[in-house]
Protein backbone atom coordinates (compact mmCIF):
# COMPACT_ATOMS: atom_id res chain seq x y z
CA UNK A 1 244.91 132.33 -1.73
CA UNK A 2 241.55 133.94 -1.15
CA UNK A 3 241.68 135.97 -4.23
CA UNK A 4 242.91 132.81 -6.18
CA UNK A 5 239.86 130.82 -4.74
CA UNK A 6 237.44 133.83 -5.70
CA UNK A 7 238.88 133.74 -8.92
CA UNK A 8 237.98 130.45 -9.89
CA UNK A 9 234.51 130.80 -9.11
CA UNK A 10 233.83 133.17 -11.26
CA UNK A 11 232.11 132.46 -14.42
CA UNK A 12 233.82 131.71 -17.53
CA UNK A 13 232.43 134.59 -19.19
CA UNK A 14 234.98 136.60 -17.61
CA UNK A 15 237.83 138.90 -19.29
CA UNK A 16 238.94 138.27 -22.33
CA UNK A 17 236.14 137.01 -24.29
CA UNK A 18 234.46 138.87 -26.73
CA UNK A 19 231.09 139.41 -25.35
CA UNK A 20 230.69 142.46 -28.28
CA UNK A 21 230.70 139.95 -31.34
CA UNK A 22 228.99 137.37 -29.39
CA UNK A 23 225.88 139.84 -29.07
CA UNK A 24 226.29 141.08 -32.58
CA UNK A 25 225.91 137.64 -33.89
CA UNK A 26 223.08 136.97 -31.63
CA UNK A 27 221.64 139.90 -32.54
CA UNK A 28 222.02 140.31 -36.43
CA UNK A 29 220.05 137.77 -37.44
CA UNK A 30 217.08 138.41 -35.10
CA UNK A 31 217.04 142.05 -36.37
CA UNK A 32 217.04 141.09 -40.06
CA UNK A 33 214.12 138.50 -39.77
CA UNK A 34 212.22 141.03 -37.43
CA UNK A 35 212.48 143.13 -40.80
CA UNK A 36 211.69 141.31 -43.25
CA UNK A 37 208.44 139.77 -41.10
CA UNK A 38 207.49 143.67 -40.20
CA UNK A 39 207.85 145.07 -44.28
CA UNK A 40 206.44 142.23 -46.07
CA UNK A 41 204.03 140.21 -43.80
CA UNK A 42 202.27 142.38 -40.99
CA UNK A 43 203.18 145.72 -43.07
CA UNK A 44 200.46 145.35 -45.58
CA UNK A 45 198.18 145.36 -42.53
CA UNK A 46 199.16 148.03 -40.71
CA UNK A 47 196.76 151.25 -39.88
CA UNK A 48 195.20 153.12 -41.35
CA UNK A 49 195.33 150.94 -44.35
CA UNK A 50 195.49 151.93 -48.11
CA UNK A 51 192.11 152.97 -48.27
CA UNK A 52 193.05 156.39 -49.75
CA UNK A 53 196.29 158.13 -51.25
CA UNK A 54 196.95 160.01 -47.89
CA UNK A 55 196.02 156.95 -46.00
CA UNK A 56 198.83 154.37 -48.06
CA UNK A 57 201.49 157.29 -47.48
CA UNK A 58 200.55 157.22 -43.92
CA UNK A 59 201.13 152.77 -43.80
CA UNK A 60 204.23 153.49 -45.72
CA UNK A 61 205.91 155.75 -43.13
CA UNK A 62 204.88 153.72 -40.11
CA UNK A 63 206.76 150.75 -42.11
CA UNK A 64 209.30 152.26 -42.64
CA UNK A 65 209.92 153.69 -39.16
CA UNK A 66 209.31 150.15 -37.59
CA UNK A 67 212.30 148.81 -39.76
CA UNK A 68 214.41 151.16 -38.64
CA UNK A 69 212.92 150.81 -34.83
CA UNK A 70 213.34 146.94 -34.78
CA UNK A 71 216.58 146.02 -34.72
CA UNK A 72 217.04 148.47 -32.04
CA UNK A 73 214.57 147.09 -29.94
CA UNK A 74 216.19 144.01 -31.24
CA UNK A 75 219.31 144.81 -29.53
CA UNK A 76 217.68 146.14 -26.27
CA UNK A 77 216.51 142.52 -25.70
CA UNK A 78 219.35 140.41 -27.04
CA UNK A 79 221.53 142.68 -24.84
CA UNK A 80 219.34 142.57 -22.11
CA UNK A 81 218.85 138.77 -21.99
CA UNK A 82 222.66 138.11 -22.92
CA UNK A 83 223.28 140.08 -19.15
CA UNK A 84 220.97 138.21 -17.31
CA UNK A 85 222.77 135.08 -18.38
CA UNK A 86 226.30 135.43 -18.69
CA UNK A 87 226.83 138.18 -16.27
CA UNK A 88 223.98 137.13 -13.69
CA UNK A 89 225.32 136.72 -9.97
CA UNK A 90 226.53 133.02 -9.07
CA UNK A 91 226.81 131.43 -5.93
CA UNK A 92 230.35 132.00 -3.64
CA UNK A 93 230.83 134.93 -5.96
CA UNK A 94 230.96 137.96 -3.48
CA UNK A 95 233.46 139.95 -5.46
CA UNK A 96 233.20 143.54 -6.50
CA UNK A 97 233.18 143.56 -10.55
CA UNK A 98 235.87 145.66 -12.14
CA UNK A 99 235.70 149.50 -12.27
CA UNK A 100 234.51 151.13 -15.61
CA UNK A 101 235.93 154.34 -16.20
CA UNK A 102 234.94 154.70 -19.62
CA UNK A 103 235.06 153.09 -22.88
CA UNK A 104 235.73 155.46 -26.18
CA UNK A 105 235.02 153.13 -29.02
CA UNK A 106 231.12 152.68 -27.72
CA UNK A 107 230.67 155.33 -26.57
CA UNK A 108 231.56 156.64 -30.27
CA UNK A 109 229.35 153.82 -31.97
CA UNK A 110 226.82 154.85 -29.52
CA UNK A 111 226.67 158.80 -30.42
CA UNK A 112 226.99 157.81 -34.66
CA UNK A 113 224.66 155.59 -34.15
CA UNK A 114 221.91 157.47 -32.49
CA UNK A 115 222.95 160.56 -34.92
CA UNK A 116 222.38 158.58 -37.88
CA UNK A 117 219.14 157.15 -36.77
CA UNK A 118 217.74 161.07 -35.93
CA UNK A 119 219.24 162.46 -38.80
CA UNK A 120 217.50 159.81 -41.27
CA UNK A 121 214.16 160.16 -39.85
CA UNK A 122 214.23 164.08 -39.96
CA UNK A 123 215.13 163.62 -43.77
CA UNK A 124 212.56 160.64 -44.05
CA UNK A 125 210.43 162.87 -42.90
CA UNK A 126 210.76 165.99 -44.35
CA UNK A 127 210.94 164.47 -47.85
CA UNK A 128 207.36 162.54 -46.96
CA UNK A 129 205.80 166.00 -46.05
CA UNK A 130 207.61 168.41 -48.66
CA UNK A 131 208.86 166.11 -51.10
CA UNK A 132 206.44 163.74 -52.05
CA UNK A 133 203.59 165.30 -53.38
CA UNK A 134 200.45 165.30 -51.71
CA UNK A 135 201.80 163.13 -48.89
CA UNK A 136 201.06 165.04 -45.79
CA UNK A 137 197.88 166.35 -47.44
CA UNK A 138 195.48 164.13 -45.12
CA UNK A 139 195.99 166.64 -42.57
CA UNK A 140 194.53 169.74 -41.83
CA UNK A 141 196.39 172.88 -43.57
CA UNK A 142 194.15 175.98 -42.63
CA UNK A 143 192.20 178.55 -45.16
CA UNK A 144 195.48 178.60 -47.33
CA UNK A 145 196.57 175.21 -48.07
CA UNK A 146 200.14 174.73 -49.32
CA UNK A 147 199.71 171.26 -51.19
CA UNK A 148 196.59 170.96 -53.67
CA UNK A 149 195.73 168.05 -56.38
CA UNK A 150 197.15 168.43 -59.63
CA UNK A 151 192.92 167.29 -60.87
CA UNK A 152 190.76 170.08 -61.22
CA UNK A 153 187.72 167.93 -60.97
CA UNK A 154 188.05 167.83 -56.78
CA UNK A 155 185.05 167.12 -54.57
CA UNK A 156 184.27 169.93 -51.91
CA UNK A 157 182.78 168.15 -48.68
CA UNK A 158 182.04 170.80 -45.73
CA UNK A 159 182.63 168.90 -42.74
CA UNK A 160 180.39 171.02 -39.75
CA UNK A 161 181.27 170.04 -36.51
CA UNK A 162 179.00 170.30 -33.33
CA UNK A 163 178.12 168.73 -30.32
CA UNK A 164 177.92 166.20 -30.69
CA UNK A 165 177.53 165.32 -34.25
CA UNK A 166 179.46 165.93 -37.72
CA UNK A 167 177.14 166.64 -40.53
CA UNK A 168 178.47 167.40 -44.23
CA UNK A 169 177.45 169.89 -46.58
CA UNK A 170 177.91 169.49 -50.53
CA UNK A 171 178.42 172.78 -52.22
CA UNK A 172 178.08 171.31 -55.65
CA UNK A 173 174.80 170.12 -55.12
CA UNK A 174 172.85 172.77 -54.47
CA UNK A 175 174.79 173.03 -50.77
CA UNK A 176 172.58 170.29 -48.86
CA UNK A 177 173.32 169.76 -45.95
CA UNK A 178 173.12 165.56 -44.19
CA UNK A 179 174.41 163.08 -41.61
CA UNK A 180 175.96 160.47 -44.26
CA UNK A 181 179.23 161.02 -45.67
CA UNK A 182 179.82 159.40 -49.15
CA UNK A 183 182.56 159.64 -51.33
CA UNK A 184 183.77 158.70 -54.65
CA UNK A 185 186.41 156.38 -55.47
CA UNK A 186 189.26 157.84 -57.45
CA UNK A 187 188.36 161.29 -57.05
CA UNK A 188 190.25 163.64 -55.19
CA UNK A 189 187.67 165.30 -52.19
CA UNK A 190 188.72 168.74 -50.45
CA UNK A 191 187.19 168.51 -46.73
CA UNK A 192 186.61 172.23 -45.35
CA UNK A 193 186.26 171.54 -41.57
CA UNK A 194 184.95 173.97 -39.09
CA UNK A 195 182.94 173.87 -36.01
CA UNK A 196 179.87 176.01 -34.78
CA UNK A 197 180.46 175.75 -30.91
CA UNK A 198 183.86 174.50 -29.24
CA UNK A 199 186.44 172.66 -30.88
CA UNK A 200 186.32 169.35 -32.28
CA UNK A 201 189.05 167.08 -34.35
CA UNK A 202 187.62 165.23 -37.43
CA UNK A 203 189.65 161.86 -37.67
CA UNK A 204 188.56 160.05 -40.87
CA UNK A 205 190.58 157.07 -39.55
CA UNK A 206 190.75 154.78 -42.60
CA UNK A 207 191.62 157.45 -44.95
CA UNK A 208 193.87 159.27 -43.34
CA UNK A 209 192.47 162.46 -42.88
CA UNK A 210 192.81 164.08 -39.41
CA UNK A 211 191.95 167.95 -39.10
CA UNK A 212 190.80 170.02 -35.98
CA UNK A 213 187.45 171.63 -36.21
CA UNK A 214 187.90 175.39 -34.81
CA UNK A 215 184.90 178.00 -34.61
CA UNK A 216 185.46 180.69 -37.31
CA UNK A 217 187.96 178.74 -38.96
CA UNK A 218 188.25 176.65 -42.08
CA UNK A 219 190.66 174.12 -41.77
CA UNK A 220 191.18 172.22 -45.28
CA UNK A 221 192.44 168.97 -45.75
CA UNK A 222 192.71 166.79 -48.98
CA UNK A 223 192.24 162.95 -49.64
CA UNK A 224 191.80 160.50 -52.98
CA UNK A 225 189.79 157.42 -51.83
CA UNK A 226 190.99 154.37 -53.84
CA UNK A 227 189.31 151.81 -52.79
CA UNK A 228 185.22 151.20 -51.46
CA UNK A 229 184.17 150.24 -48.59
CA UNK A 230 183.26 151.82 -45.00
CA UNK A 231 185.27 153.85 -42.79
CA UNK A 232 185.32 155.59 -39.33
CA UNK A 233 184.75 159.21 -38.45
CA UNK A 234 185.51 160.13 -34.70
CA UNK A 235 186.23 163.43 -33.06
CA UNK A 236 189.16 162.98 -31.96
CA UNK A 237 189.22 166.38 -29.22
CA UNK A 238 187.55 166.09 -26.07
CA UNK A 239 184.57 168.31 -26.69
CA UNK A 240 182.37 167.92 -23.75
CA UNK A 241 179.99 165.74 -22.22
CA UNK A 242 178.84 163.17 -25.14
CA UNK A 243 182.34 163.55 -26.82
CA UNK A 244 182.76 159.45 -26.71
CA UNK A 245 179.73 158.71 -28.46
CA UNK A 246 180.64 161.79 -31.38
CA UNK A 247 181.12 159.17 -34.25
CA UNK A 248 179.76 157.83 -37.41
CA UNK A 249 180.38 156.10 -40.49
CA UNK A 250 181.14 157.21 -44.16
CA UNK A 251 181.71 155.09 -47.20
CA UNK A 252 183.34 155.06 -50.67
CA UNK A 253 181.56 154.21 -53.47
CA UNK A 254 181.53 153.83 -57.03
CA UNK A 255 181.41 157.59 -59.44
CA UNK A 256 177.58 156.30 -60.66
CA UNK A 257 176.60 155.41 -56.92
CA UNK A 258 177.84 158.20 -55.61
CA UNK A 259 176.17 160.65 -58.56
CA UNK A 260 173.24 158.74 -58.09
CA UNK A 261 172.86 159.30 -54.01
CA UNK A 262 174.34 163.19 -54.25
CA UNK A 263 171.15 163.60 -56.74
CA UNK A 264 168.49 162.04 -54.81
CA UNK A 265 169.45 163.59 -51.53
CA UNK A 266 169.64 167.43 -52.92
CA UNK A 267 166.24 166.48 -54.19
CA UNK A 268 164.81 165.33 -50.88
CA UNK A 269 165.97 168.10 -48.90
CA UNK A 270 165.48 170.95 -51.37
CA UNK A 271 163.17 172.19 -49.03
CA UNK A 272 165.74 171.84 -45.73
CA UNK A 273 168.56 173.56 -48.09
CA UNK A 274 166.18 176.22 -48.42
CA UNK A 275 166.19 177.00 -44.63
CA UNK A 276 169.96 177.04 -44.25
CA UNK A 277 171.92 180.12 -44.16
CA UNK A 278 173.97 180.32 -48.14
CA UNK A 279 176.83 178.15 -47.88
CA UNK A 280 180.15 179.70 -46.21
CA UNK A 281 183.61 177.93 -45.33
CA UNK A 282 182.56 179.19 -42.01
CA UNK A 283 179.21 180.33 -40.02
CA UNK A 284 178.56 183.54 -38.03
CA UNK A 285 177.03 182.44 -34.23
CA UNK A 286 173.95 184.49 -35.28
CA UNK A 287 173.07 182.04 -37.95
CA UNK A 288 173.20 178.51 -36.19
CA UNK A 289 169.42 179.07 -34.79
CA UNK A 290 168.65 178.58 -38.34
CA UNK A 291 170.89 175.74 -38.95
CA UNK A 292 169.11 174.08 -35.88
CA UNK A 293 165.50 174.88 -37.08
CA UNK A 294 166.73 173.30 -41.14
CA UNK A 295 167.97 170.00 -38.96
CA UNK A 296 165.02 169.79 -36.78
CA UNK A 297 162.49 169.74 -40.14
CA UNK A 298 165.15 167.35 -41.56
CA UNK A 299 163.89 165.20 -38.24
CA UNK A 300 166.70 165.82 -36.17
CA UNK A 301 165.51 167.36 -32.97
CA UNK A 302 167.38 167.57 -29.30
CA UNK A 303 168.85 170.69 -27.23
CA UNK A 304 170.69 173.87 -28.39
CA UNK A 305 172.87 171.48 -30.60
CA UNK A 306 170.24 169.40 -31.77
CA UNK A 307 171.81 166.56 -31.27
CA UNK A 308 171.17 164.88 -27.96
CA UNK A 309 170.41 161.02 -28.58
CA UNK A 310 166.35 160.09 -27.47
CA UNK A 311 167.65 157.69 -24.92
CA UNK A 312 169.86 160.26 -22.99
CA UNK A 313 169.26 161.85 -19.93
CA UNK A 314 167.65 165.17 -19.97
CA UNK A 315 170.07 167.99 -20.59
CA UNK A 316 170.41 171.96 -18.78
């Protein structure tokens, strides 16, 4: 009689309902409109934007890897809230629930399921990086890259790191040497990045270009800007003490502006370009005395780097 008495009181979302298709059904249509909004309405907006060609590729992937993440996450929650309400503890019900030894036809959904997900990203993935030309490009490759533009008309940019500044040297114009990065829209720019005391990480964040900065090493990493505008450099590697405040700002601009500023600026630091050391993908320790002496006649003065900020505390 007790059993009988227990056994009314328990909920009627006991045995023999399907509680699988109820949370599929639940769950389908949540996961398809979670979808759509993520591909169509907030994807276009998602970092790092489509600012350059490496930069699009980069929105693209994280798009795509939300889509597939969503209805997951989808099911997490449906499942999760489905639980708390149909199987949630009522009142007078004291009874033990019934064992689970096992259940072979989720646990088999479960396994293809997760196998399919890994598998497709590893081949999403590995197409994006070796497939797709010039995709993974916005990151750094070493001395010897593997993927290269097709255009022979590429932009060299020499990105020296320091702390706790970047400054850019421009081989093709006579190899000066400057605190502003500018680019040109639509043509392809080959960043060399290296480093003259520890390492940094130059994070270009709305094009897409991320590359560590090593001492004695160039580290090369390609980027087309397609559209103008303004965009964030940070190091991105904890460098020492000023590491947080190691940022600046470049911009894109039009072929004509950007001919028109690469001119002007050789011209009006002949005389600084004259002090530097010839221009090298990397720089022996023995010649960054005279890199500091060039940037301190440029009017950029501080401690051994040069670089400490007026307003900061003396230095050791």
């Amino acid at each position: 009689m007790a059993a009988e008495a227990v056994g009314e009181q328990r909920p009627a979302g006991g045995t023999g309902e399907n509680h699988g298709l109820r949370i599929f059904l639940i769950w389908l249509p949540i996961a398809v409109v979670a979808d759509i909004l993520l591909y169509f309405v907030y994807g276009p907006h998602m970092p790092p934007g489509t600012m350059s060609d490496s930069a699009a590729s980069q929105q693209f992937d994280i798009k795509v890897m939300a889509v597939m993440a969503a209805p997951i996450m989808a099911f997490v929650l449906v499942y999760a809230v489905y639980a708390l309400v149909v199987w949630r503890h009522r009142e007078g019900d004291d009874a033990d629930g019934p064992p689970i030894y096992g259940h072979t036809r989720i646990q088999a959904t479960w396994i293809t399921v997760s196998s399919v997900v890994v598998l497709a990203l590893a081949a999403f993935g590995t197409y994006e990086l070796a497939g797709k030309p010039f995709a993974g490009a916005g990151s750094g490759e070493g001395p010897a890259p593997i993927w290269k533009p097709a255009s022979g008309n590429v932009l060299q940019v020499q990105v020296i790191a320091q702390q706790w500044r970047f400054t850019y040297r421009y081989p093709q114009f006579g190899g000066f040497e400057t605190t502003a990065l500018e680019l040109p829209v639509g043509r392809p720019v080959q960043f060399n990045v290296t480093s003259l005391d520890v390492i940094h990480s130059f994070w270009a964040y709305q094009l897409g270009v991320k590359a560590d900065a090593n001492p004695g090493v160039n580290n090369v990493a390609f980027t087309t800007p397609q559209h103008t505008g303004q965009f964030t450099v940070r190091c991105a590697e904890l460098c020492g003490l000023w590491h947080g405040a190691m940022f600046n700002f470049g911009k894109v601009v039009s072929p004509s502006a950007f001919e028109t500023w690469a001119t002007a600026t050789e011209a009006q630091l002949a005389s600084v370009t004259a002090i530097l050391p010839p221009y090298s993908t990397t720089y022996d320790p023995t010649v960054i005395p005279n890199i500091n002496k060039a940037m301190a006649k440029a009017g950029i003065a501080g401690a051994n780097g040069y670089y400490y900020p007026p307003q900061d505390p003396a230095q050791p």
